[in-house]
PDB file of N, CA and C in Angstrom:
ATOM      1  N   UNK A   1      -8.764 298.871  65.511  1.00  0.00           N
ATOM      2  CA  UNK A   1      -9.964 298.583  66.240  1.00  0.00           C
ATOM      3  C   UNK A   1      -9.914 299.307  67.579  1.00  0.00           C
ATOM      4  N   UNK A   2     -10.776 300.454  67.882  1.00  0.00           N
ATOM      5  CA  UNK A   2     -11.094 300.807  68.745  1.00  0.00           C
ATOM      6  C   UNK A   2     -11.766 300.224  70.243  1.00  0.00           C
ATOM      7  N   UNK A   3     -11.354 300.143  71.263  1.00  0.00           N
ATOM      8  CA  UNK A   3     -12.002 299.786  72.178  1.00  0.00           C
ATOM      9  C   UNK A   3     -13.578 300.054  72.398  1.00  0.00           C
ATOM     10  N   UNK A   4     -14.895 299.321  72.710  1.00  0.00           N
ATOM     11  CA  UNK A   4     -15.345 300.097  73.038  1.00  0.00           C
ATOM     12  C   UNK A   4     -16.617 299.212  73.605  1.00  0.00           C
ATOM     13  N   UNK A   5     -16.072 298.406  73.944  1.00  0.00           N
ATOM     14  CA  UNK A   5     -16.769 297.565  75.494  1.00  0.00           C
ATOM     15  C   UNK A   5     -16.106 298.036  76.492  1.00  0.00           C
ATOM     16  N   UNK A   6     -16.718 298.101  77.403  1.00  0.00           N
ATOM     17  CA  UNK A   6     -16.099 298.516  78.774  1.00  0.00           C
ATOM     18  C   UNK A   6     -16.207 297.090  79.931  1.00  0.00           C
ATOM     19  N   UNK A   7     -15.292 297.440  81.056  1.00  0.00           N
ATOM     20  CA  UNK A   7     -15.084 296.535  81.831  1.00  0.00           C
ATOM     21  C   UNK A   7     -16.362 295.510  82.518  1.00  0.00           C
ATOM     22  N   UNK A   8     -17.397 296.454  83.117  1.00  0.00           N
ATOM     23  CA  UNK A   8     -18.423 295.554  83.192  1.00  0.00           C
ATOM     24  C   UNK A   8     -19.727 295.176  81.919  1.00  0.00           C
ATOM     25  N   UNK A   9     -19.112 295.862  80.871  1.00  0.00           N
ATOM     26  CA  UNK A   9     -20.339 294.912  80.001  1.00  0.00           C
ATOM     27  C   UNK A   9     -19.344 293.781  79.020  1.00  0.00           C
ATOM     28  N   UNK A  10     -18.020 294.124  79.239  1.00  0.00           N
ATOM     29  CA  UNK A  10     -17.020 292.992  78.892  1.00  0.00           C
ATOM     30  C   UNK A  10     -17.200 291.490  79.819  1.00  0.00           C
ATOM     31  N   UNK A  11     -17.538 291.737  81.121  1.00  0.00           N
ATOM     32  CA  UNK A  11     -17.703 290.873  82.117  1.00  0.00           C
ATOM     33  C   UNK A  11     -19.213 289.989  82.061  1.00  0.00           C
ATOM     34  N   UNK A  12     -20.422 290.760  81.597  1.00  0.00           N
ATOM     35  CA  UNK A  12     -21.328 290.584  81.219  1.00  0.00           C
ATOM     36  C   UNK A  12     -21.393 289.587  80.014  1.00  0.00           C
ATOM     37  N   UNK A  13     -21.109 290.120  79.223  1.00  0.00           N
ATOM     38  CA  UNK A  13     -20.330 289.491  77.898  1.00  0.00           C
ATOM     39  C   UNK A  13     -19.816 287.808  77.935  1.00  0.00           C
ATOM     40  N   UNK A  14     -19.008 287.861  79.004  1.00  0.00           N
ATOM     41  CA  UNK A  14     -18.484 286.567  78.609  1.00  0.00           C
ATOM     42  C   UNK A  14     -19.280 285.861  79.896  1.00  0.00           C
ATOM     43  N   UNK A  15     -19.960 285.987  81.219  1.00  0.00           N
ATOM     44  CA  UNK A  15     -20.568 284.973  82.164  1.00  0.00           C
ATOM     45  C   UNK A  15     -21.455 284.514  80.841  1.00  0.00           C
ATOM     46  N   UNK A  16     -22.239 285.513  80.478  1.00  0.00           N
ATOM     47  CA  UNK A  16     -23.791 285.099  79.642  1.00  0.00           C
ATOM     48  C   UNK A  16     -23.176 284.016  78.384  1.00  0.00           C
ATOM     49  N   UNK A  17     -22.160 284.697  77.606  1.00  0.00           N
ATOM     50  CA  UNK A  17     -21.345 283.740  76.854  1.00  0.00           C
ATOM     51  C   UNK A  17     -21.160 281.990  76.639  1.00  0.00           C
ATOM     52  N   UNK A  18     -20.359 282.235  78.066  1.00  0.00           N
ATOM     53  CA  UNK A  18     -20.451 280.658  78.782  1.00  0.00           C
ATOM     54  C   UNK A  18     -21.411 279.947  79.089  1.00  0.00           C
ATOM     55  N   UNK A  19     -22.783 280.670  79.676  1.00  0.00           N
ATOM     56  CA  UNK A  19     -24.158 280.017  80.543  1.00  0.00           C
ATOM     57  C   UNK A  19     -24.481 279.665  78.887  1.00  0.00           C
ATOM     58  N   UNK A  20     -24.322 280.291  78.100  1.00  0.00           N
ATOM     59  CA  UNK A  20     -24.860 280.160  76.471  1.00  0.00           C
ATOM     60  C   UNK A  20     -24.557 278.686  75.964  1.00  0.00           C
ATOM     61  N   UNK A  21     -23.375 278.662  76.093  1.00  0.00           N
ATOM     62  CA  UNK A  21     -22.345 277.306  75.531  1.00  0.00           C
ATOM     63  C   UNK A  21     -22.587 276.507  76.561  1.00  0.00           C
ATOM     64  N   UNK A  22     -22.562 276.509  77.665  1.00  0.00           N
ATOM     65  CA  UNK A  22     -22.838 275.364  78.473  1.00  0.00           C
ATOM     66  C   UNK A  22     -24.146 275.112  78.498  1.00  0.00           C
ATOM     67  N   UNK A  23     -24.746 275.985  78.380  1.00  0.00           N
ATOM     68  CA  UNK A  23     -26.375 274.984  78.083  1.00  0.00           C
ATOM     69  C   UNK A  23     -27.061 274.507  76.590  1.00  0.00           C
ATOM     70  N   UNK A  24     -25.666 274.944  75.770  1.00  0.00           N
ATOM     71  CA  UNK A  24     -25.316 274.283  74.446  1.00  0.00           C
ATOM     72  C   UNK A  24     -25.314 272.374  74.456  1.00  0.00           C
ATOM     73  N   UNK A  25     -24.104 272.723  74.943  1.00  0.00           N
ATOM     74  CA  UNK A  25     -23.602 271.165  75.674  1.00  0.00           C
ATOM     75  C   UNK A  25     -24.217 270.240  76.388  1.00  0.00           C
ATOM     76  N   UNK A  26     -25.182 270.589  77.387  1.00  0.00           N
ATOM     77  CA  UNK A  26     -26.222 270.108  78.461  1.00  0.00           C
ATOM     78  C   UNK A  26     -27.225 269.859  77.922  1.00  0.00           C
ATOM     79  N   UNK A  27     -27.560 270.383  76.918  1.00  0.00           N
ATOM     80  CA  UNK A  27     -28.871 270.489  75.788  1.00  0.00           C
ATOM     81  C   UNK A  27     -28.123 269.330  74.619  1.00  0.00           C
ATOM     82  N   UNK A  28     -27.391 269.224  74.244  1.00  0.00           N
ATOM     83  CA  UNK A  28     -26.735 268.469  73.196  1.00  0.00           C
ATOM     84  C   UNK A  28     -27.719 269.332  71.971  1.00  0.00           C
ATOM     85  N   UNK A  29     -27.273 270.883  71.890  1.00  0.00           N
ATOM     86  CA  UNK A  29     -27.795 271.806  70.879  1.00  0.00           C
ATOM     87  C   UNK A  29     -26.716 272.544  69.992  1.00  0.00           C
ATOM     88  N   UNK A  30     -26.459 272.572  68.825  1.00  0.00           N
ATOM     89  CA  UNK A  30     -25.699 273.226  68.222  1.00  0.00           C
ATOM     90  C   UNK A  30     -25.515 274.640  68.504  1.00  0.00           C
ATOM     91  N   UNK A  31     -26.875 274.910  68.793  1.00  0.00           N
ATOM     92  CA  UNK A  31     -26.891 276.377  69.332  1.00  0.00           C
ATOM     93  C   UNK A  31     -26.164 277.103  70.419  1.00  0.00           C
ATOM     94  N   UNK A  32     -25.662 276.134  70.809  1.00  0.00           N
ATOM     95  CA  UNK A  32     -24.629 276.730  72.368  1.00  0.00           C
ATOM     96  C   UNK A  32     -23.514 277.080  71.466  1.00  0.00           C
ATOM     97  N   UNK A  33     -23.333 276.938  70.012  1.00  0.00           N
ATOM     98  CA  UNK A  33     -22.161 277.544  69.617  1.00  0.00           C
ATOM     99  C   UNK A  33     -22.025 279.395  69.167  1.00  0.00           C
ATOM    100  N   UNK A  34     -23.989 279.790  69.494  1.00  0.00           N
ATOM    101  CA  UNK A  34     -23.948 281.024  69.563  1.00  0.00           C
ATOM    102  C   UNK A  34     -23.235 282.181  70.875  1.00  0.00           C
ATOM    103  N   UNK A  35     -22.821 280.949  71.824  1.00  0.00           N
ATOM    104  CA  UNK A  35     -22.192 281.670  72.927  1.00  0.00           C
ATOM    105  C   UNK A  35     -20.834 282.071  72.728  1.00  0.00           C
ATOM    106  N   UNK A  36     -20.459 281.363  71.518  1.00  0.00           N
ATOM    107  CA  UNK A  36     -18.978 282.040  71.352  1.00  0.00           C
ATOM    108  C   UNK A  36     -19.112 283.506  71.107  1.00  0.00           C
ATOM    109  N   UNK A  37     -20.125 284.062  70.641  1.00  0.00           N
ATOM    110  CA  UNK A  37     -20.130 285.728  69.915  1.00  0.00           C
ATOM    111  C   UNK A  37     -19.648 286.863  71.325  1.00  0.00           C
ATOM    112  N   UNK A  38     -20.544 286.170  72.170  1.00  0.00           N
ATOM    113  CA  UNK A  38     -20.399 287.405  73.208  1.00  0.00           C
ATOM    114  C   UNK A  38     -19.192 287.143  74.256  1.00  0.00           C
ATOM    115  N   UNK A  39     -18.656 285.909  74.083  1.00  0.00           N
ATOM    116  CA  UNK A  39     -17.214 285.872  74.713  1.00  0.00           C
ATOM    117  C   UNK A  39     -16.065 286.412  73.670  1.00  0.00           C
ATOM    118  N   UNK A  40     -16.206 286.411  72.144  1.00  0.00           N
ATOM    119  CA  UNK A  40     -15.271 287.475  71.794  1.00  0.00           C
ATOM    120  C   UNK A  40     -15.401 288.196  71.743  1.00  0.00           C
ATOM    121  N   UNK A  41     -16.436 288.879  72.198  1.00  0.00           N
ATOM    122  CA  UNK A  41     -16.843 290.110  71.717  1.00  0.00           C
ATOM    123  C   UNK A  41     -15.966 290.859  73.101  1.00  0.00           C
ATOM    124  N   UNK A  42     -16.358 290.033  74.678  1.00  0.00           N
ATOM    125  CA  UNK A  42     -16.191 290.698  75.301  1.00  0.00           C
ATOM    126  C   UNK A  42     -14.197 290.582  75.517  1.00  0.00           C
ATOM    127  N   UNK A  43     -13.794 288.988  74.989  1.00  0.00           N
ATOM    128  CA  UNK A  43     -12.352 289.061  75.257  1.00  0.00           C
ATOM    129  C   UNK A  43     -11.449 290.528  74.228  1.00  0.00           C
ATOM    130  N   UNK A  44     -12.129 290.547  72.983  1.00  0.00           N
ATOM    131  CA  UNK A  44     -11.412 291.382  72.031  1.00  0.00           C
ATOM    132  C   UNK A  44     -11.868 292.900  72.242  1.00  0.00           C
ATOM    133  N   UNK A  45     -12.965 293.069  73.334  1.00  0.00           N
ATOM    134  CA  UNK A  45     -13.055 294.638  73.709  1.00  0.00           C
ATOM    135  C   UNK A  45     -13.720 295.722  72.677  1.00  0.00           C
ATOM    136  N   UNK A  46     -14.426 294.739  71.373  1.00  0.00           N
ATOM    137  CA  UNK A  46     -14.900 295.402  70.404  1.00  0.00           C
ATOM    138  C   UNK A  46     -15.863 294.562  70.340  1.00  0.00           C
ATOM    139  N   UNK A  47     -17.213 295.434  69.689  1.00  0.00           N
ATOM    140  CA  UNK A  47     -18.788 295.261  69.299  1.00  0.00           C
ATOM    141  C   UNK A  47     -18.704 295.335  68.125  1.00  0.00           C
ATOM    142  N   UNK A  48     -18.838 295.093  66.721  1.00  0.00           N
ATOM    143  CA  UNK A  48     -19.456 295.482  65.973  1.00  0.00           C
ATOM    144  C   UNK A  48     -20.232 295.988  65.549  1.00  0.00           C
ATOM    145  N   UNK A  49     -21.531 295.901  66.105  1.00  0.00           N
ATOM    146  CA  UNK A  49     -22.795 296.695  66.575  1.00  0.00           C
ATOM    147  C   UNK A  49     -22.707 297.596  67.196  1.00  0.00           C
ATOM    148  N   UNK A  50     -21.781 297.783  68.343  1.00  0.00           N
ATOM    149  CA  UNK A  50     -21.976 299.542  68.790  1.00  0.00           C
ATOM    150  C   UNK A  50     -21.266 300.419  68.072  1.00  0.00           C
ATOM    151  N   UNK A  51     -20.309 299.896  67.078  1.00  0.00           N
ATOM    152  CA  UNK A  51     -19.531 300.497  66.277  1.00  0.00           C
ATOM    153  C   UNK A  51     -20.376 301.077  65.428  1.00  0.00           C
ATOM    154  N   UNK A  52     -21.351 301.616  64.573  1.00  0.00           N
ATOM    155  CA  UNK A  52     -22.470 301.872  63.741  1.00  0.00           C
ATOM    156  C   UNK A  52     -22.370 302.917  64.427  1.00  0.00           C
ATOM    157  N   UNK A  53     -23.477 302.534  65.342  1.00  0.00           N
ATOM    158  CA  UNK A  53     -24.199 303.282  66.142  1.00  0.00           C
ATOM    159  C   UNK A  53     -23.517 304.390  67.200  1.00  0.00           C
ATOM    160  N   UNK A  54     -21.892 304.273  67.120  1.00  0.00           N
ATOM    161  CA  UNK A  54     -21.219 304.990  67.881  1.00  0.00           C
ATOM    162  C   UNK A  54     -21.288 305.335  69.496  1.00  0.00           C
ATOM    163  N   UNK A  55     -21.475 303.640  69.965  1.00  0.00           N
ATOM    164  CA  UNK A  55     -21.888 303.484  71.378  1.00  0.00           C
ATOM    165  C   UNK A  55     -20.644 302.905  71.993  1.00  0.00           C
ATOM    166  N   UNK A  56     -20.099 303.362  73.619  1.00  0.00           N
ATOM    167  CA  UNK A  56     -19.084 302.624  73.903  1.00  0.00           C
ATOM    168  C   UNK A  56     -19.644 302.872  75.081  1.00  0.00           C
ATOM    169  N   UNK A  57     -19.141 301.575  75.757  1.00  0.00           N
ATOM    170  CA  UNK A  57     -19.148 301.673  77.363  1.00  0.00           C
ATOM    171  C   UNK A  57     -17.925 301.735  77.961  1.00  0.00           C
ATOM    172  N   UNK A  58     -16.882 301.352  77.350  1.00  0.00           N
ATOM    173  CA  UNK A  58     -15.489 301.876  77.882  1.00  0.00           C
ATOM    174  C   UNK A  58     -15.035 303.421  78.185  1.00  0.00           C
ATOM    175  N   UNK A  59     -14.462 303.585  79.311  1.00  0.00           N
ATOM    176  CA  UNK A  59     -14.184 305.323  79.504  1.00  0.00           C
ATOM    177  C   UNK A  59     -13.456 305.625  78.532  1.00  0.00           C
ATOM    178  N   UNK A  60     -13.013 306.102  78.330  1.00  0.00           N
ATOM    179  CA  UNK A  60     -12.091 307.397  77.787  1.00  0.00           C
ATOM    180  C   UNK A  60     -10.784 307.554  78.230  1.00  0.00           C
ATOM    181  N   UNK A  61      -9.874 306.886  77.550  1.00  0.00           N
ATOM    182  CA  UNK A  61      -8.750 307.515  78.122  1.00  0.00           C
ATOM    183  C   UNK A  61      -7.728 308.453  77.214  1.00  0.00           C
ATOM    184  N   UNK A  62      -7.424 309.291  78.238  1.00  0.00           N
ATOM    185  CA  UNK A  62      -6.773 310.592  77.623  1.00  0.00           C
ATOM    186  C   UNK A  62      -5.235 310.082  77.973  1.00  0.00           C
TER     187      UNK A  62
END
């Protein structure tokens, strides 16, 4: 698995994540369990979706 979130849309990733799940919880909505996607997405540093499409926001390292 290739990297290919980068640091600030990894960061992005998991605030929105959390505001997701906690207004899961506050809501007493099952749906706050859709906030888990974008906190692994951003802890494990891989998209699935930009993977297709051959999109990364992570630099490049040589």
């Amino acid at each position: 698995m290739k990297c290919n979130v980068g640091p600030v849309d990894r960061l992005v990733r998991i605030v929105l994540g959390l505001i997701i799940a906690i207004a899961g919880v506050v809501f007493d909505n099952w749906l706050g369990l859709i906030g888990i996607i974008p906190i692994a997405t951003g802890l494990f540093k891989f998209c699935p979706l930009y993977f297709p499409f051959k999109i990364s926001t992570a630099k490049n390292e040589k």
